[in-house]
Protein backbone atom coordinates (compact mmCIF):
# COMPACT_ATOMS: atom_id res chain seq x y z
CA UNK A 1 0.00 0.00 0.00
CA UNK A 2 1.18 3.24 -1.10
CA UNK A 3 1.39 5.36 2.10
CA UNK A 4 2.01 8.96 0.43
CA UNK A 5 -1.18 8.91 -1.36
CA UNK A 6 -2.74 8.04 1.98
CA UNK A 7 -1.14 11.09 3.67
CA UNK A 8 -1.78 13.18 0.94
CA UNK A 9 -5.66 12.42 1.43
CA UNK A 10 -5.75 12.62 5.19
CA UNK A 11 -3.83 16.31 4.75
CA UNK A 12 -6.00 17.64 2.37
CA UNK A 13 -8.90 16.76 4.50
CA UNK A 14 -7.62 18.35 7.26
CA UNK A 15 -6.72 21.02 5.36
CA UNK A 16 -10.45 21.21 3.43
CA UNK A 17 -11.69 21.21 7.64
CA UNK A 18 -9.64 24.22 8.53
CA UNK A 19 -10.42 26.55 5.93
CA UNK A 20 -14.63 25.55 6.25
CA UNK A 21 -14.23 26.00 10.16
CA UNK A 22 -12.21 28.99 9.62
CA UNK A 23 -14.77 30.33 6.72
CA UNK A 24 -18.04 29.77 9.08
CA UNK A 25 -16.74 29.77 12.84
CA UNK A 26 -19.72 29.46 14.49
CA UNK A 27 -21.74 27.21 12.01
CA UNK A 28 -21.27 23.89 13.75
CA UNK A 29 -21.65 25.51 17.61
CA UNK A 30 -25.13 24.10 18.29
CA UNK A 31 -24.34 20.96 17.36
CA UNK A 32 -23.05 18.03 19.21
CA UNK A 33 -21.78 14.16 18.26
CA UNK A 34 -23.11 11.72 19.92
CA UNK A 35 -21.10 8.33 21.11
CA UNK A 36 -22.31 6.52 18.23
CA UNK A 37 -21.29 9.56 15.69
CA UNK A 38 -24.61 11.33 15.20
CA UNK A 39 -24.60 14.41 14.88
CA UNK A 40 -27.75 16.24 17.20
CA UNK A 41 -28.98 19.69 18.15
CA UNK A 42 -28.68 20.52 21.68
CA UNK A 43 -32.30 19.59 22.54
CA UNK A 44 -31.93 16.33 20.72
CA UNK A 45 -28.60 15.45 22.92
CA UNK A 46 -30.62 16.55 26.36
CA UNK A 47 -33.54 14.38 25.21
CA UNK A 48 -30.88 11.47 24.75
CA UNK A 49 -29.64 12.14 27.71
CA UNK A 50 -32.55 12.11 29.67
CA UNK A 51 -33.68 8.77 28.02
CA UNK A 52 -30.14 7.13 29.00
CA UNK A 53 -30.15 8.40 32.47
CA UNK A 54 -33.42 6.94 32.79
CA UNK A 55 -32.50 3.28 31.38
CA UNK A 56 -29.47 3.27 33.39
CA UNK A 57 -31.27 3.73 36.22
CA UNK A 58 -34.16 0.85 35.10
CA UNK A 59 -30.45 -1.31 34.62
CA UNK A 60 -29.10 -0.26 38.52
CA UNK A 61 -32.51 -1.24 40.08
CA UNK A 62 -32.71 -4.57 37.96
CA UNK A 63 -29.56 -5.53 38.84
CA UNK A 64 -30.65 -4.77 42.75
CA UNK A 65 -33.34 -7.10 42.83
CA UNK A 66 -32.99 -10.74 44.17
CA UNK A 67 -35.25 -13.25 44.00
């Protein structure tokens, strides 16, 4: 495998990702990734939140119970 022309790619998408960040600064600012790479708006991230805090705490309380 030829590693320049790997290198070459990876630089001029880094370089492609300055100049749009640096063209639009605040574009992306109300935005957020989430662990699986999704990209939400900030109400869609506290509404995934919410729902994850509330199955993890359905998983501690399972995981409490004995019969």
């Amino acid at each position: 495998m030829d590693l320049k022309s790997v290198i070459a790619k990876i630089a001029a998408d880094a370089d492609l990702r300055n100049r749009f960040t640096r063209t639009v600064p605040g574009l992306l600012d109300n935005y957020f990734l989430s662990g699986s790479g999704q990209i939400l708006t900030k109400e869609e991230a506290d509404r995934a939140y919410a729902i994850n805090f509330f199955l993890d705490g359905l998983d501690f309380v399972s995981s409490q119970v004995r019969l």
